[in-house]
N, C-alpha and C. Protein backbone atom coordinates (compact mmCIF):
# COMPACT_ATOMS: atom_id res chain seq x y z
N UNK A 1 41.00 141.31 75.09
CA UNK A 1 42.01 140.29 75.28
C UNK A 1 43.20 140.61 74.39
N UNK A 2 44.13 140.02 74.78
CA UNK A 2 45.45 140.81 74.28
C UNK A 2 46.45 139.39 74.13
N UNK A 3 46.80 139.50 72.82
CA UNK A 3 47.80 138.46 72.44
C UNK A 3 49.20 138.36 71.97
N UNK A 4 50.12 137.71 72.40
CA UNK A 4 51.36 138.32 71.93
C UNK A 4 51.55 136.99 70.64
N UNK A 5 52.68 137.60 69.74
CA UNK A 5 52.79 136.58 68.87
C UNK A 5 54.15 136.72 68.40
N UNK A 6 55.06 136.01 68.20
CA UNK A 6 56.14 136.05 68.16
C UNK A 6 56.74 135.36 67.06
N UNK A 7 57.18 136.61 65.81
CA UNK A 7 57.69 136.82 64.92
C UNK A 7 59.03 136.22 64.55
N UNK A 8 58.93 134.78 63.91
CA UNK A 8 60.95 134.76 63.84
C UNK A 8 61.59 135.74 62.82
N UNK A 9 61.04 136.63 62.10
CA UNK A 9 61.70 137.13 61.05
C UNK A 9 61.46 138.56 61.68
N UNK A 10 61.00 138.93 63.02
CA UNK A 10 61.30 139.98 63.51
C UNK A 10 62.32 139.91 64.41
N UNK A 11 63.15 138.84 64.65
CA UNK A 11 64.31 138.62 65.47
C UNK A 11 64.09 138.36 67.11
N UNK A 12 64.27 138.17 68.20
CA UNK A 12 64.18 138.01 69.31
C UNK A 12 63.58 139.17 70.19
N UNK A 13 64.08 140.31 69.92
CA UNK A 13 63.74 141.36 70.37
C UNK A 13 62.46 142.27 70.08
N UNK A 14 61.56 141.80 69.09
CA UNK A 14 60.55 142.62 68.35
C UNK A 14 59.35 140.96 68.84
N UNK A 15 58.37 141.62 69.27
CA UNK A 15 57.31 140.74 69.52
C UNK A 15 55.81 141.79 68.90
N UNK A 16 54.89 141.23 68.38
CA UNK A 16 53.81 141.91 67.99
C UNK A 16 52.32 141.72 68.55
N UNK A 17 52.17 142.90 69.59
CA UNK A 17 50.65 142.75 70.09
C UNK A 17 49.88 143.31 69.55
N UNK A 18 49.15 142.19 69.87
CA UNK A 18 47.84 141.85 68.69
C UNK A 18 46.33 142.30 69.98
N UNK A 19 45.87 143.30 70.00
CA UNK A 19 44.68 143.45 70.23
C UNK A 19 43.53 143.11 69.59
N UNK A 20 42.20 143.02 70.24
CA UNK A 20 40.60 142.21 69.82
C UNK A 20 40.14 143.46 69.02
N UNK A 21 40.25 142.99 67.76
CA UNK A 21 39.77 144.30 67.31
C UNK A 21 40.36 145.25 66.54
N UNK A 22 41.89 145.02 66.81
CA UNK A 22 42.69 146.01 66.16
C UNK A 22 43.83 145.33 64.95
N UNK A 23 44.89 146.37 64.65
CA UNK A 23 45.94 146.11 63.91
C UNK A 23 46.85 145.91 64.91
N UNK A 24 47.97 145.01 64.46
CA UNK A 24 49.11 144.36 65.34
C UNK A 24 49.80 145.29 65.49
N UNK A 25 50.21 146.05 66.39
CA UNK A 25 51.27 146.96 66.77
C UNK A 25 52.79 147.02 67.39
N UNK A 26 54.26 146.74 67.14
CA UNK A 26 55.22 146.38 67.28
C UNK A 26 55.25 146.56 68.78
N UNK A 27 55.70 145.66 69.55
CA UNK A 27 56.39 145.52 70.96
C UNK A 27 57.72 145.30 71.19
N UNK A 28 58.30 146.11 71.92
CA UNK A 28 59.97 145.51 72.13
C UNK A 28 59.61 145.11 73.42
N UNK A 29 60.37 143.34 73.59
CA UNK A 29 60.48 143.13 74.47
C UNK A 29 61.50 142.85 75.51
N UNK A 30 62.89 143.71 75.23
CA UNK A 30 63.69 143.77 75.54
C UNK A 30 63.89 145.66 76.42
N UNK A 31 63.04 145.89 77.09
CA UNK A 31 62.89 147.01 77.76
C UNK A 31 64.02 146.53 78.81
N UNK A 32 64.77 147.85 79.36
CA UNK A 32 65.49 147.75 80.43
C UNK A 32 64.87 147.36 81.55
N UNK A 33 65.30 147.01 82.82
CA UNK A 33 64.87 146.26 83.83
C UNK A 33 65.23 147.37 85.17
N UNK A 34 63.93 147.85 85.74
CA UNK A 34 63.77 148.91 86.46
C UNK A 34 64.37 148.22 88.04
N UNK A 35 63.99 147.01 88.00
CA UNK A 35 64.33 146.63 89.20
C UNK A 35 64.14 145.30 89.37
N UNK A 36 64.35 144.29 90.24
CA UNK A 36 64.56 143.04 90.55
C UNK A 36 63.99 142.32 91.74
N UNK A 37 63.86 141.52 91.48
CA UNK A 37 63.34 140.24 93.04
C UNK A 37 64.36 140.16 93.73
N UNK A 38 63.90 139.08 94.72
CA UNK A 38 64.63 139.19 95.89
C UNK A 38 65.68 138.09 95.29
N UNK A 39 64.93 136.66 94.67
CA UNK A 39 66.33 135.81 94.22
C UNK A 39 66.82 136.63 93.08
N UNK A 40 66.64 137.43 92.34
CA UNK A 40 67.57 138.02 91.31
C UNK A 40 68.55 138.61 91.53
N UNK A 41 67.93 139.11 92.58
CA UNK A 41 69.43 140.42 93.24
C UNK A 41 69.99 139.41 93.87
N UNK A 42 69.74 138.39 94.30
CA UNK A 42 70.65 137.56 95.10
C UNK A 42 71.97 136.86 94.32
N UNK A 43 70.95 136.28 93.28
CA UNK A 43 72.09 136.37 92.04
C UNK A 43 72.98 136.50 91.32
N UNK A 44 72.29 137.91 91.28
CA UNK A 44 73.34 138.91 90.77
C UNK A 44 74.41 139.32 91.63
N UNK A 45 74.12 139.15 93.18
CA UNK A 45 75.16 139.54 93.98
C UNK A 45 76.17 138.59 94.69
N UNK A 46 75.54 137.12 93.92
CA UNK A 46 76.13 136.01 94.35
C UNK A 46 75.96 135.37 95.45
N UNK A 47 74.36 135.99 96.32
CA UNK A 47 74.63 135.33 97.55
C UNK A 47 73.69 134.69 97.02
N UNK A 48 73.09 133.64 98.55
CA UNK A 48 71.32 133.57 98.73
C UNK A 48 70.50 134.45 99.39
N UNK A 49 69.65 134.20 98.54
CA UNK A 49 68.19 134.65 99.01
C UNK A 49 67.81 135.63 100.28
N UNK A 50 68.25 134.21 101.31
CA UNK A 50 68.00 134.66 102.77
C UNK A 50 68.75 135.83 102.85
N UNK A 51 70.14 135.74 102.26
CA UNK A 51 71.04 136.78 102.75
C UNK A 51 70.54 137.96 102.34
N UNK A 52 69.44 138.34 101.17
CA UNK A 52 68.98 139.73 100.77
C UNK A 52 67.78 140.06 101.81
N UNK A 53 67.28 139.09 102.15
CA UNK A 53 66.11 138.80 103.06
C UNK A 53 66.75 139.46 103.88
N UNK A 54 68.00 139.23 104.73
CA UNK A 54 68.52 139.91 106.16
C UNK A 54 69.10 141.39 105.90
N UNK A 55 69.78 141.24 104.98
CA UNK A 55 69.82 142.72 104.34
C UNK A 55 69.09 143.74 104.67
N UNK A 56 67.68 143.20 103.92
CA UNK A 56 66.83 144.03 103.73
C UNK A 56 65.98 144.31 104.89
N UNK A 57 65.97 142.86 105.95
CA UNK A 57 65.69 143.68 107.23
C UNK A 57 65.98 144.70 108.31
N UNK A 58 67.63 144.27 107.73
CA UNK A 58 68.67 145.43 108.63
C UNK A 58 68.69 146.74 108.13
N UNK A 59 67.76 147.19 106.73
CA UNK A 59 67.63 147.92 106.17
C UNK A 59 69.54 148.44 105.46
N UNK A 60 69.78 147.67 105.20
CA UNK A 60 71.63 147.43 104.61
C UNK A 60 70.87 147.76 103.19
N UNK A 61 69.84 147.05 102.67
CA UNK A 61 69.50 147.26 101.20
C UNK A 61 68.02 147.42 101.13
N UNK A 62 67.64 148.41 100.28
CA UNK A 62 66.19 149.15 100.42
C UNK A 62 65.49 148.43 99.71
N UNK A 63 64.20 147.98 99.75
CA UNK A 63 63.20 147.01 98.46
C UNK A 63 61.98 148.18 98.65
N UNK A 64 61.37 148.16 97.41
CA UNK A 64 60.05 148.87 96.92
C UNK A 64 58.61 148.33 98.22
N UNK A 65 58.50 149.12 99.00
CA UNK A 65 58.01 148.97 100.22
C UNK A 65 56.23 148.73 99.99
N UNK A 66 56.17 149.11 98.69
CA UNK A 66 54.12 148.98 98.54
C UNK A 66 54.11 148.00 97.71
N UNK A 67 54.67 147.41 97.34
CA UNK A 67 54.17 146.15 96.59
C UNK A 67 54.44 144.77 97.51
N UNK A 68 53.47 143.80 97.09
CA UNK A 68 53.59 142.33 98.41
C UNK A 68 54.88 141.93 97.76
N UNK A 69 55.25 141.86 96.58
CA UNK A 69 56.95 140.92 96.14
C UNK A 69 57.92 142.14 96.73
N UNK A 70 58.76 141.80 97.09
CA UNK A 70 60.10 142.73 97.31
C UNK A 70 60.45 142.82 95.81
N UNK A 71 60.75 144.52 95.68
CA UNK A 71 61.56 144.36 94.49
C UNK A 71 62.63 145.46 94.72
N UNK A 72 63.54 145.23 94.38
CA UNK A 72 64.70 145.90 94.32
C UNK A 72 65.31 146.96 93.16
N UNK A 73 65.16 148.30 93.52
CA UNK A 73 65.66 148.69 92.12
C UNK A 73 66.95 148.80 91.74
N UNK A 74 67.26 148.91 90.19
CA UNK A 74 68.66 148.77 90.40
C UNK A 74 69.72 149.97 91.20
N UNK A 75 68.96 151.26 90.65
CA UNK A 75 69.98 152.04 91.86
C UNK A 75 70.21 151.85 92.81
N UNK A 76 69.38 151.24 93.71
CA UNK A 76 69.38 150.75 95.41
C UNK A 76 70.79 149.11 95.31
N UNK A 77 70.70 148.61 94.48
CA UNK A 77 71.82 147.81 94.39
C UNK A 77 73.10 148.17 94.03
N UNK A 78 73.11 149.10 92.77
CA UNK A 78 74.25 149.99 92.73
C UNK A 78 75.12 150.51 93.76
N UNK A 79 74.06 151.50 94.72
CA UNK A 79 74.31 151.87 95.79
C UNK A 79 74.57 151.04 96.87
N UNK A 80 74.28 149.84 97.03
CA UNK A 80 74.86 148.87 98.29
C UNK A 80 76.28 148.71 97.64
N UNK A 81 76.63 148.18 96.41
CA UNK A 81 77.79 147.63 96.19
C UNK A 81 79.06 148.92 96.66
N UNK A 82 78.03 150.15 95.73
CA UNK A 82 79.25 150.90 96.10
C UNK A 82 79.29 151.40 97.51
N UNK A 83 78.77 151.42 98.44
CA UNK A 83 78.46 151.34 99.78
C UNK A 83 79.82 150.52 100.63
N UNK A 84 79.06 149.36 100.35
CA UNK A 84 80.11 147.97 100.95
C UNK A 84 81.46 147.90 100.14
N UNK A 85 81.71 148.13 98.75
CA UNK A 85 83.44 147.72 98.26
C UNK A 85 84.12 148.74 99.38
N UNK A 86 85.32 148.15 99.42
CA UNK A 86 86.50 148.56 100.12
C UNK A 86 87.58 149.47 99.79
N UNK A 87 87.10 150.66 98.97
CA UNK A 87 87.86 151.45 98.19
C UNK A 87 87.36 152.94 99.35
């Protein structure tokens, strides 16, 4: 079993897991973000939901095809924006 515990004098970003058995070993939990949900990217792109939903059926924007959540990585969003701007 595995416990997280969260340090205020390690600041926001430093969390310490604590394994059964072991010594507490530093965690950052501020890792970059490989990729996104379907409302995140929606979000982030200012629409709704549905609208990534249709997107993604029209295949306009690619989601991670083996997992049951849609997830979106960020290059594949990168690549729509710069896709669709008008430059």
């Amino acid at each position: 079993m595995t416990t997280l515990l969260n340090k205020s004098s390690d600041g926001p970003a430093l969390q310490r897991l604590a394994f059964k058995n072991q010594t507490v070993a530093p965690v950052l939990s501020a890792l970059p973000r490989l990729a996104y949900s379907m409302r995140e990217t929606a979000s982030m792109l200012g629409v709704n939901y549905q609208t990534v939903y249709r997107l993604n059926k029209r295949g306009l924007l690619k989601s991670s095809g083996k997992l049951r959540t849609k997830l979106f990585p960020v290059t594949e969003i990168e690549r729509f924006l710069t896709a669709t701007s008008g430059k």
